[in-house]
PDB file of N, CA and C in Angstrom:
ATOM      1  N   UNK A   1     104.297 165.654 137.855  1.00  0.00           N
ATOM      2  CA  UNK A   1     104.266 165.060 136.526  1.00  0.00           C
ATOM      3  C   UNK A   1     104.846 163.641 136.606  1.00  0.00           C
ATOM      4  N   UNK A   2     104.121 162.520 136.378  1.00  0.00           N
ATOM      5  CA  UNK A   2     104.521 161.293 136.224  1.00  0.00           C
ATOM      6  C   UNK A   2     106.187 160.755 135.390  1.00  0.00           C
ATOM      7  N   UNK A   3     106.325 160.242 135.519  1.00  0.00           N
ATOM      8  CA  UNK A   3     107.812 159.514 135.198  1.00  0.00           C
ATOM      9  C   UNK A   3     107.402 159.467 133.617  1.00  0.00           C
ATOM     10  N   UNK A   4     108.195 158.965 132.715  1.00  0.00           N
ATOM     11  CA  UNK A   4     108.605 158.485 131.488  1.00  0.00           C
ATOM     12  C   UNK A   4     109.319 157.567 131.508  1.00  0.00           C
ATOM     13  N   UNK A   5     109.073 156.235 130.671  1.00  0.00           N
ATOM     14  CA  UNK A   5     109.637 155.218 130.290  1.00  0.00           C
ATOM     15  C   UNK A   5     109.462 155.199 128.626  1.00  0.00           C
ATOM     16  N   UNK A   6     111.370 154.747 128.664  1.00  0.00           N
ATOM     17  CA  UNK A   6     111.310 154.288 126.879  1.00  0.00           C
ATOM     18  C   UNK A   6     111.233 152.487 126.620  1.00  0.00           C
ATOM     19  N   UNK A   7     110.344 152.097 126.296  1.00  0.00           N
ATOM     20  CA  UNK A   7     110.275 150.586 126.511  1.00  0.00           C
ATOM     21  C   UNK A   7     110.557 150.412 125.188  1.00  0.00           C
ATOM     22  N   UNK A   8     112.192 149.496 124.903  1.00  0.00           N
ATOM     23  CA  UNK A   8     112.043 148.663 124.138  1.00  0.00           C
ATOM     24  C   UNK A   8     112.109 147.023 124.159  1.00  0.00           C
ATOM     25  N   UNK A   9     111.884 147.167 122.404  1.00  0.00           N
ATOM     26  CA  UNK A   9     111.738 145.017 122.212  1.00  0.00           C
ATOM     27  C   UNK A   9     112.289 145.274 121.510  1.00  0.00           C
ATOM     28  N   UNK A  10     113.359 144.401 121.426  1.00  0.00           N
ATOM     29  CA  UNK A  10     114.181 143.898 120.008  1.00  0.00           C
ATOM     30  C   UNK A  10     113.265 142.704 119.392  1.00  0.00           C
ATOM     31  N   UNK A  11     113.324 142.934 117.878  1.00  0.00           N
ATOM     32  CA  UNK A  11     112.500 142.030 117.189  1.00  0.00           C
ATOM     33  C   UNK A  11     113.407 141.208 116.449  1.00  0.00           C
ATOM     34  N   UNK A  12     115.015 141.741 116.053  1.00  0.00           N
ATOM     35  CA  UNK A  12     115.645 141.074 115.018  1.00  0.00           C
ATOM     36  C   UNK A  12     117.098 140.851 116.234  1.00  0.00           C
ATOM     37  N   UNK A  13     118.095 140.258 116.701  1.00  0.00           N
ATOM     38  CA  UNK A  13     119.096 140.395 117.723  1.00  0.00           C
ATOM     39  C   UNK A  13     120.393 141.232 116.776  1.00  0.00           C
ATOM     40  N   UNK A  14     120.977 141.958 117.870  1.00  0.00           N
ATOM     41  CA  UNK A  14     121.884 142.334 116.935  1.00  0.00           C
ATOM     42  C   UNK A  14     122.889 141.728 116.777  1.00  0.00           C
ATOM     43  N   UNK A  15     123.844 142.196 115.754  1.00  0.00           N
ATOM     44  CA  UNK A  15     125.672 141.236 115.932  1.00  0.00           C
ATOM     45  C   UNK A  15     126.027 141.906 117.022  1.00  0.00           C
ATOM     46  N   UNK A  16     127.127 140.785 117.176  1.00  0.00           N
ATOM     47  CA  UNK A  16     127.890 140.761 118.320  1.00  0.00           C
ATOM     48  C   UNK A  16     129.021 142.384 117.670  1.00  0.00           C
ATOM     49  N   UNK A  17     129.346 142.645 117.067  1.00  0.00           N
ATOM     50  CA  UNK A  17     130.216 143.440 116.184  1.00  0.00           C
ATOM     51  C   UNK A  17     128.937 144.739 116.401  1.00  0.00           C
ATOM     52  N   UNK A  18     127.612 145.057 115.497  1.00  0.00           N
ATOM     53  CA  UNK A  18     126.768 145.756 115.655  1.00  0.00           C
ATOM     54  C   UNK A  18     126.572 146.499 116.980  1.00  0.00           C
ATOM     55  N   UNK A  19     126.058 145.924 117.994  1.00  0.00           N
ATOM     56  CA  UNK A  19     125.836 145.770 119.494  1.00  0.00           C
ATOM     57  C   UNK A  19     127.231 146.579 120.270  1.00  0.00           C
ATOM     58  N   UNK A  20     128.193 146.306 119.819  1.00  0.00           N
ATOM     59  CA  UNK A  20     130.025 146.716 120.374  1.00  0.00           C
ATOM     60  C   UNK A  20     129.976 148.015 119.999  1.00  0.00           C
ATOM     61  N   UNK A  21     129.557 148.159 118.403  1.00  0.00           N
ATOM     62  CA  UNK A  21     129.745 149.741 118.135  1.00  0.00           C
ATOM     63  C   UNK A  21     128.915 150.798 118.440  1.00  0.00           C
ATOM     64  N   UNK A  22     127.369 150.091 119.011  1.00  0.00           N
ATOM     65  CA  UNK A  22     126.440 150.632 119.252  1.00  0.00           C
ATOM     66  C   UNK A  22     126.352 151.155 121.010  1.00  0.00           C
ATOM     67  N   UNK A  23     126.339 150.218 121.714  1.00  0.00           N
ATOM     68  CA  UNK A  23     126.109 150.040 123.480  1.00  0.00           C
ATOM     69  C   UNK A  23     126.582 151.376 124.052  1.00  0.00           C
ATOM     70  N   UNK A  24     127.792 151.303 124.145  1.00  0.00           N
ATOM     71  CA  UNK A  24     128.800 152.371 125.171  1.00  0.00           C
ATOM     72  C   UNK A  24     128.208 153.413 124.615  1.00  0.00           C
ATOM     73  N   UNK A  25     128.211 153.833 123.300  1.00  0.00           N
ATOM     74  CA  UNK A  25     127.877 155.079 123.038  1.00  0.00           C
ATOM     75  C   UNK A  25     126.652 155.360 123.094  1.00  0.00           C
ATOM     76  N   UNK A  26     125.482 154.738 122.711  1.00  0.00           N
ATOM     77  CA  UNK A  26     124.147 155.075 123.118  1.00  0.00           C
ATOM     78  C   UNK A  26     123.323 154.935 125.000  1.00  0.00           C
ATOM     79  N   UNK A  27     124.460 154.720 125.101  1.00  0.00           N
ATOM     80  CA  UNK A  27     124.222 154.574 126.817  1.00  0.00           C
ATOM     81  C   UNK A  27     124.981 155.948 127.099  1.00  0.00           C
ATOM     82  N   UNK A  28     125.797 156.478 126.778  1.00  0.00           N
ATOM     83  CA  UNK A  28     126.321 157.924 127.458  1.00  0.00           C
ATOM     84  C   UNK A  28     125.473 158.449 126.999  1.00  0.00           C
ATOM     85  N   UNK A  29     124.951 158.314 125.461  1.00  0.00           N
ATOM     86  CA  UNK A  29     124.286 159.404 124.937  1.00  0.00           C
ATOM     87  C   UNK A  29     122.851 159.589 126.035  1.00  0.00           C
ATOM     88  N   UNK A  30     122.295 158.810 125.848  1.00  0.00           N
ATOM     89  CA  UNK A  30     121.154 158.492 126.626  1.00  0.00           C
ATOM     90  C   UNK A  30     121.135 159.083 128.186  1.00  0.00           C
ATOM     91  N   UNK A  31     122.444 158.197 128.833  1.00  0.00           N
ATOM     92  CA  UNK A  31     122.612 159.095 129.745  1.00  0.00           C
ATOM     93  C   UNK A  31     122.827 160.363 130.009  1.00  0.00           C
ATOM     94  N   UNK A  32     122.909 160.709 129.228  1.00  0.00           N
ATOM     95  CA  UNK A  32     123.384 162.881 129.056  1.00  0.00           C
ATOM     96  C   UNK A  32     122.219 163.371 128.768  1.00  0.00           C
ATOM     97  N   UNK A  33     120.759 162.739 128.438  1.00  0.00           N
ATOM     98  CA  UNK A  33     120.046 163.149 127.984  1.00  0.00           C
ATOM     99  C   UNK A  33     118.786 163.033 128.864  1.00  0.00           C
ATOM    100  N   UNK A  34     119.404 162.563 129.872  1.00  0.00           N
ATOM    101  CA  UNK A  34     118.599 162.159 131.621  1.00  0.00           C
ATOM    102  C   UNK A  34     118.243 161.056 131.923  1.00  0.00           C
ATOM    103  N   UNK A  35     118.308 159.946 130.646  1.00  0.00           N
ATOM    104  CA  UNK A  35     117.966 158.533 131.001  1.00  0.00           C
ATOM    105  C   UNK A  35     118.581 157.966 131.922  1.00  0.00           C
ATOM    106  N   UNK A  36     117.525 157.303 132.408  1.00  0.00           N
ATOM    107  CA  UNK A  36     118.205 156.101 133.569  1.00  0.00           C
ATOM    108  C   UNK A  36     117.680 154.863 133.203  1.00  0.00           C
ATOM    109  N   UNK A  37     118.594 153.531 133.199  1.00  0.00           N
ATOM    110  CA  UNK A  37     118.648 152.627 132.668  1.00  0.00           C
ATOM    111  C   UNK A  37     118.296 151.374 133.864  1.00  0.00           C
ATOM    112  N   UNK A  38     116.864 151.520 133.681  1.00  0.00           N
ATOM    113  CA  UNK A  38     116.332 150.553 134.805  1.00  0.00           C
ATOM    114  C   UNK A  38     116.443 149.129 134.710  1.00  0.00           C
ATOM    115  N   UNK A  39     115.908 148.209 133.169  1.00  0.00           N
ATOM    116  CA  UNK A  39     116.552 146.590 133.402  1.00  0.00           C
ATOM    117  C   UNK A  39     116.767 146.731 131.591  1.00  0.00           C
ATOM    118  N   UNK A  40     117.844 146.169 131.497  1.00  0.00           N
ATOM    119  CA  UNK A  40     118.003 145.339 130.118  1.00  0.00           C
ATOM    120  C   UNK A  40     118.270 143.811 130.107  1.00  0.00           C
ATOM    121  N   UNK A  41     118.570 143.264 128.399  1.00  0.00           N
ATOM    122  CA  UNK A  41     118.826 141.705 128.367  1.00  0.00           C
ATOM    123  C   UNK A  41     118.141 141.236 127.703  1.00  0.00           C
ATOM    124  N   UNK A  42     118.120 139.742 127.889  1.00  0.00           N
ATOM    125  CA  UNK A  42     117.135 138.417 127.884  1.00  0.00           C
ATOM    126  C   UNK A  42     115.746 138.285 128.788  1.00  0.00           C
ATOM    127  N   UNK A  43     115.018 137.858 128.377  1.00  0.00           N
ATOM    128  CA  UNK A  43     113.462 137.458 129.370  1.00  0.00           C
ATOM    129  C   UNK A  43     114.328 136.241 130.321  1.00  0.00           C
ATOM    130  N   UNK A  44     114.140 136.560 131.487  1.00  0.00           N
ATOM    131  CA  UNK A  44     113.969 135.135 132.477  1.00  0.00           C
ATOM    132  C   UNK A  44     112.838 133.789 131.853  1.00  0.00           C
ATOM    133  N   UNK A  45     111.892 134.867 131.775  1.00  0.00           N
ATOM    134  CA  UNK A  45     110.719 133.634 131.811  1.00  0.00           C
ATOM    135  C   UNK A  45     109.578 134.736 130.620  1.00  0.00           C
ATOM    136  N   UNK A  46     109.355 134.151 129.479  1.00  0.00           N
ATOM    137  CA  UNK A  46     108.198 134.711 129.130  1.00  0.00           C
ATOM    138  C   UNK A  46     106.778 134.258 128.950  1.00  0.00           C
ATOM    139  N   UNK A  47     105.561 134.963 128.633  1.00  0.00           N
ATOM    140  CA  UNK A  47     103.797 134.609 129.310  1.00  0.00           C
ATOM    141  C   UNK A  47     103.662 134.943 128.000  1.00  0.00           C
ATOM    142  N   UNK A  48     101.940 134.166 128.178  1.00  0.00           N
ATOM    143  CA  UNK A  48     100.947 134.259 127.436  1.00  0.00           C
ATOM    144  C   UNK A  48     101.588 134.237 125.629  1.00  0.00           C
ATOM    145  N   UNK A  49     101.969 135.684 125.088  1.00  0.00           N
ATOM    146  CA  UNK A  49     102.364 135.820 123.564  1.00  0.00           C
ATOM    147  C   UNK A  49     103.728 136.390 123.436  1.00  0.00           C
ATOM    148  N   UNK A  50     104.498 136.439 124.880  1.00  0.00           N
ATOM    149  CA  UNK A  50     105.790 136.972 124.990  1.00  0.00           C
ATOM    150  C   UNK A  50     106.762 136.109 124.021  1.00  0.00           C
ATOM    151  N   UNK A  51     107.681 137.261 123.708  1.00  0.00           N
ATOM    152  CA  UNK A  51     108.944 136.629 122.432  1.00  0.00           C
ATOM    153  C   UNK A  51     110.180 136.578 123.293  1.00  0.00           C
ATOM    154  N   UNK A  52     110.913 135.676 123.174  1.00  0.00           N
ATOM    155  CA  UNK A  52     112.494 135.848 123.833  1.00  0.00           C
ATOM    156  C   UNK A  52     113.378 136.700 122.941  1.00  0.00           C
ATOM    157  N   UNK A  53     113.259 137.710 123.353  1.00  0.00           N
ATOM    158  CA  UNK A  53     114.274 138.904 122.331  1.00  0.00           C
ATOM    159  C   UNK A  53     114.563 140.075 123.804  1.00  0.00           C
ATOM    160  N   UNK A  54     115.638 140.331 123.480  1.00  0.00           N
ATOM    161  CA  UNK A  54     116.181 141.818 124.310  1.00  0.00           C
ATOM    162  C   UNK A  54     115.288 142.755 124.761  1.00  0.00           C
ATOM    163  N   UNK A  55     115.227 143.336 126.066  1.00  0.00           N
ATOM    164  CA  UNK A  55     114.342 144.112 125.672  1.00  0.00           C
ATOM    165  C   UNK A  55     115.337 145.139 126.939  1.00  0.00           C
ATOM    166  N   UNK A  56     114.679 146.569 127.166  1.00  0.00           N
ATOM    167  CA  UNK A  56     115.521 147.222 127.684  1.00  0.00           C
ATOM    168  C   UNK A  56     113.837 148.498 128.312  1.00  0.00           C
ATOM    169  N   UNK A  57     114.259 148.722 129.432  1.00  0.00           N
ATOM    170  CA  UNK A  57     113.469 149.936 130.254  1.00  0.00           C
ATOM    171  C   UNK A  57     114.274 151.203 130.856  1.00  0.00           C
ATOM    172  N   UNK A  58     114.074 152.536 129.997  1.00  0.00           N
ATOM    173  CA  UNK A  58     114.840 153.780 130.560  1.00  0.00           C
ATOM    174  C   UNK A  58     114.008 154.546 131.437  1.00  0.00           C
ATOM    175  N   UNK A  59     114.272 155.158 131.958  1.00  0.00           N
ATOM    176  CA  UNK A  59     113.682 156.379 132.925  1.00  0.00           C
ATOM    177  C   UNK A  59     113.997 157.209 132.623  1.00  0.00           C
ATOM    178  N   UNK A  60     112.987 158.114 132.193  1.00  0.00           N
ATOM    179  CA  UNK A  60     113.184 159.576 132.162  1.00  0.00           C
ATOM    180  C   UNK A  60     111.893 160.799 133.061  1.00  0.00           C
ATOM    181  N   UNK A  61     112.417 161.629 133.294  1.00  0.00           N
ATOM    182  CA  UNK A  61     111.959 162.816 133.890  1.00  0.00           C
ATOM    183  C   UNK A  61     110.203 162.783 133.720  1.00  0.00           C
ATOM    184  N   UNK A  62     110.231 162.767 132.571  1.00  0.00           N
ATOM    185  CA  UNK A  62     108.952 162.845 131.586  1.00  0.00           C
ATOM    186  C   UNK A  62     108.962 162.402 130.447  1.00  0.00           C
ATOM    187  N   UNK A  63     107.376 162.057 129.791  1.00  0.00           N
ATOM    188  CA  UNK A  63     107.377 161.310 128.593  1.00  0.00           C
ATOM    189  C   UNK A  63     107.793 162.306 127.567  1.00  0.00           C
ATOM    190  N   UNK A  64     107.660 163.920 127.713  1.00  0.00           N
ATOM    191  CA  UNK A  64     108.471 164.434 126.933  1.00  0.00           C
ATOM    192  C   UNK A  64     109.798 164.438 126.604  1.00  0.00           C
ATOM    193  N   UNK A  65     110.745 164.452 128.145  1.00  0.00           N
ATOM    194  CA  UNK A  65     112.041 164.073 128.064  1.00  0.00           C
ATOM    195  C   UNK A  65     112.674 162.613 127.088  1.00  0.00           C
ATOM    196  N   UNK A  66     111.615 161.632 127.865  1.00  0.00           N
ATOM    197  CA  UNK A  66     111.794 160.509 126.966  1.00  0.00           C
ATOM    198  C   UNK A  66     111.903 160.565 125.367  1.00  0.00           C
ATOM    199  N   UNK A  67     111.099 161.076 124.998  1.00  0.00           N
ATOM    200  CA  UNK A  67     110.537 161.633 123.203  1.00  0.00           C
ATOM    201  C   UNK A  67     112.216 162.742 123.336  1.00  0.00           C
ATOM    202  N   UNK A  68     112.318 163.406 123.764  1.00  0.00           N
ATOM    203  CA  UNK A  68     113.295 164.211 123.262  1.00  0.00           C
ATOM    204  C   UNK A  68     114.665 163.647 122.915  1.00  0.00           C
ATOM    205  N   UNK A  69     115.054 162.562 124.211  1.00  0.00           N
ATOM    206  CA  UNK A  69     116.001 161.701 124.337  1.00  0.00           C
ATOM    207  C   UNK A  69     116.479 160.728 122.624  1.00  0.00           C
ATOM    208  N   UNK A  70     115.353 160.410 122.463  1.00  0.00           N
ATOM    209  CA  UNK A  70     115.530 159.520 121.337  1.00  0.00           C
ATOM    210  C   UNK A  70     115.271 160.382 120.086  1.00  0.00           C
ATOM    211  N   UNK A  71     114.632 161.292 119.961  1.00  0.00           N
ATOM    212  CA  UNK A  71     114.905 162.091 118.654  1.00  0.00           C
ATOM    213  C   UNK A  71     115.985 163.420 118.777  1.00  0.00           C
ATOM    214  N   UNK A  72     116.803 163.203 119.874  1.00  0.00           N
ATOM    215  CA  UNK A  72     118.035 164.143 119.994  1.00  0.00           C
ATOM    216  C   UNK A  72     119.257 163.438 118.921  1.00  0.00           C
ATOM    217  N   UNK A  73     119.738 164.897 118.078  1.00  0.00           N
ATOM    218  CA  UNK A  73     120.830 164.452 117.206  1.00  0.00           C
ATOM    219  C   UNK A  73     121.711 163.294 117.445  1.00  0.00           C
ATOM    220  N   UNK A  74     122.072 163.704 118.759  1.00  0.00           N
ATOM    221  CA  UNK A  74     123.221 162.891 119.477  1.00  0.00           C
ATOM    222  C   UNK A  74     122.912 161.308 119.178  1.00  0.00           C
ATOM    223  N   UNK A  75     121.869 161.159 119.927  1.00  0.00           N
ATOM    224  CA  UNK A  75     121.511 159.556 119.505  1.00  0.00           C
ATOM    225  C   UNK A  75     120.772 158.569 118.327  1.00  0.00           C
ATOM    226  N   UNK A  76     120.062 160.022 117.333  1.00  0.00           N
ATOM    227  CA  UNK A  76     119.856 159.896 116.249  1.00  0.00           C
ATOM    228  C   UNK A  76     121.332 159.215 115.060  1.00  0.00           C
ATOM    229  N   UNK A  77     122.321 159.296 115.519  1.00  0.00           N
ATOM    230  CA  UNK A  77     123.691 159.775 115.003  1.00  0.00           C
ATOM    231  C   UNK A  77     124.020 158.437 114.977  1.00  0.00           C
ATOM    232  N   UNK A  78     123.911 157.948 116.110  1.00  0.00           N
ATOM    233  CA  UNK A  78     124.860 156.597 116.559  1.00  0.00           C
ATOM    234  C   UNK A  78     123.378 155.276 116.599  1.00  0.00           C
ATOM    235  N   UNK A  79     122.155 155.605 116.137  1.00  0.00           N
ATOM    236  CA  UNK A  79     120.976 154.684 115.840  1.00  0.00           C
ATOM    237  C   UNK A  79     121.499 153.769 115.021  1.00  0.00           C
ATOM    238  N   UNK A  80     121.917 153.906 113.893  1.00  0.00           N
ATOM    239  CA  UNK A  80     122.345 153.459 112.694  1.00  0.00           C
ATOM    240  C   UNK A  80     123.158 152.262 113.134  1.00  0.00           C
ATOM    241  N   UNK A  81     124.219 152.517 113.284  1.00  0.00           N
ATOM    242  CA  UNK A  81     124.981 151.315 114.075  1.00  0.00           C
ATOM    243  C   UNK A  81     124.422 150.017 114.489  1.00  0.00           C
ATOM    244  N   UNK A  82     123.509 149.966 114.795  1.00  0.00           N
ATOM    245  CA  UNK A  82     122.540 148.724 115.526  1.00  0.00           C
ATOM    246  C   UNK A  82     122.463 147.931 114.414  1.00  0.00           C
ATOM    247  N   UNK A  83     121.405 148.356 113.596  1.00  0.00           N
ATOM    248  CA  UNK A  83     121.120 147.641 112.581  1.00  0.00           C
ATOM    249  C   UNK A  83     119.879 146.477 112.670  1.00  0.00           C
ATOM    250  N   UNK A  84     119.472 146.842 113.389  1.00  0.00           N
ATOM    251  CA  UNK A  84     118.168 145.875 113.873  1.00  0.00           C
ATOM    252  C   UNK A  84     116.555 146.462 113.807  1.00  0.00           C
ATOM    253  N   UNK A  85     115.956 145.798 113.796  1.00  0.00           N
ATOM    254  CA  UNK A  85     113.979 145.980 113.907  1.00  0.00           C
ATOM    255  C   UNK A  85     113.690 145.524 115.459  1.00  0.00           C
ATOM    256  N   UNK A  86     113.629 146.991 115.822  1.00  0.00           N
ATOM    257  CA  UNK A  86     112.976 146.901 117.369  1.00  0.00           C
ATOM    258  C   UNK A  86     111.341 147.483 117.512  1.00  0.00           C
ATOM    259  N   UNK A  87     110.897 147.776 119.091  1.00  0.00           N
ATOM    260  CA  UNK A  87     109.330 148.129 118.766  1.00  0.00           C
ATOM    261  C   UNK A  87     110.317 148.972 120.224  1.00  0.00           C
ATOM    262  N   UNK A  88     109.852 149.796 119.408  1.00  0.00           N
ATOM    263  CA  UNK A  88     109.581 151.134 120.780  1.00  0.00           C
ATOM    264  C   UNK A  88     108.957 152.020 120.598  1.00  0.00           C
ATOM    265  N   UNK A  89     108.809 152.523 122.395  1.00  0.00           N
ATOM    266  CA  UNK A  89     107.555 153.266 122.373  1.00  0.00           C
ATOM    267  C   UNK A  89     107.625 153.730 124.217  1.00  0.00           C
ATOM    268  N   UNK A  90     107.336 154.640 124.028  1.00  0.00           N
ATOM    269  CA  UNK A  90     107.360 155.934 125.541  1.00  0.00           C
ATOM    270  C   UNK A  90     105.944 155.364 125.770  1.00  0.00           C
ATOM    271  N   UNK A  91     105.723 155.073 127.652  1.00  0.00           N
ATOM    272  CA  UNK A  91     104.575 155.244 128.178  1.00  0.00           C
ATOM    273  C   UNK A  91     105.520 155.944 129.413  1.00  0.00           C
ATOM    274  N   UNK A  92     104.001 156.228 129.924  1.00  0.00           N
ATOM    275  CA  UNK A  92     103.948 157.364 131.411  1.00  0.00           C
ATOM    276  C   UNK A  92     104.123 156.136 132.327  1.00  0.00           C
ATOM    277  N   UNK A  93     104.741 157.054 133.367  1.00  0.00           N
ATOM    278  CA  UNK A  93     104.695 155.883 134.584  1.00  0.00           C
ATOM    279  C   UNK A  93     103.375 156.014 135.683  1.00  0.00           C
ATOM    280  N   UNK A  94     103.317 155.306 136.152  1.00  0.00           N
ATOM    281  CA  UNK A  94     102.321 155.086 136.829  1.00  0.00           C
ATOM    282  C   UNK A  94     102.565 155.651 138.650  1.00  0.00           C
ATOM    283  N   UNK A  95     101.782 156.311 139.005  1.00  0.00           N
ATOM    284  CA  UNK A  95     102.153 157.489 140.382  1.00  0.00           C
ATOM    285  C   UNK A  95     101.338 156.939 141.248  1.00  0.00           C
ATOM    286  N   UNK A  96      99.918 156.056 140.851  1.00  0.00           N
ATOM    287  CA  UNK A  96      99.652 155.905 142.464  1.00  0.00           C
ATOM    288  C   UNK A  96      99.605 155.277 143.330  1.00  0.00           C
TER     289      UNK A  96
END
């Protein structure tokens, strides 16, 4: 069964205050929930219709795991905190 990725884009940046109360805890959460946290940040360099906003790539088991990860209580709980308009969205990884 192919990998799972949770790809996000931040569309709005968060506060510096927002971001503090949010990070640590949605990163354990995440992590307890099998994610692995492959690149976050700023764009180096962006193409074609790319936006300079945050963006972040998790690993999970499967695109189900992924889907479970983010609609698990735990991180449902501590979402709020952010306070921002992001675009996310689970694709499969690619095996061959």
């Amino acid at each position: 069964m192919p990998k799972g990725y949770l790809v996000v884009c931040y569309r709005t940046p968060p506060t510096e205050k927002n971001l503090a109360s949010y990070a640590a805890d949605a990163r354990r959460a995440i992590e307890a929930l099998g994610g692995r946290f492959i690149a976050r940040g700023m764009p180096v360099k962006t193409f074609e219709a790319g936006q300079y906003e945050r963006a972040i790539i998790i690993e999970f088991e499967s695109t189900d795991a992924a889907i479970a990860a983010y609609e698990d209580p735990t991180y449902q709980a501590i979402l709020p905190r952010l306070g921002v308009l992001r675009d996310m969205r689970v694709i499969e990884g690619d095996d061959a």
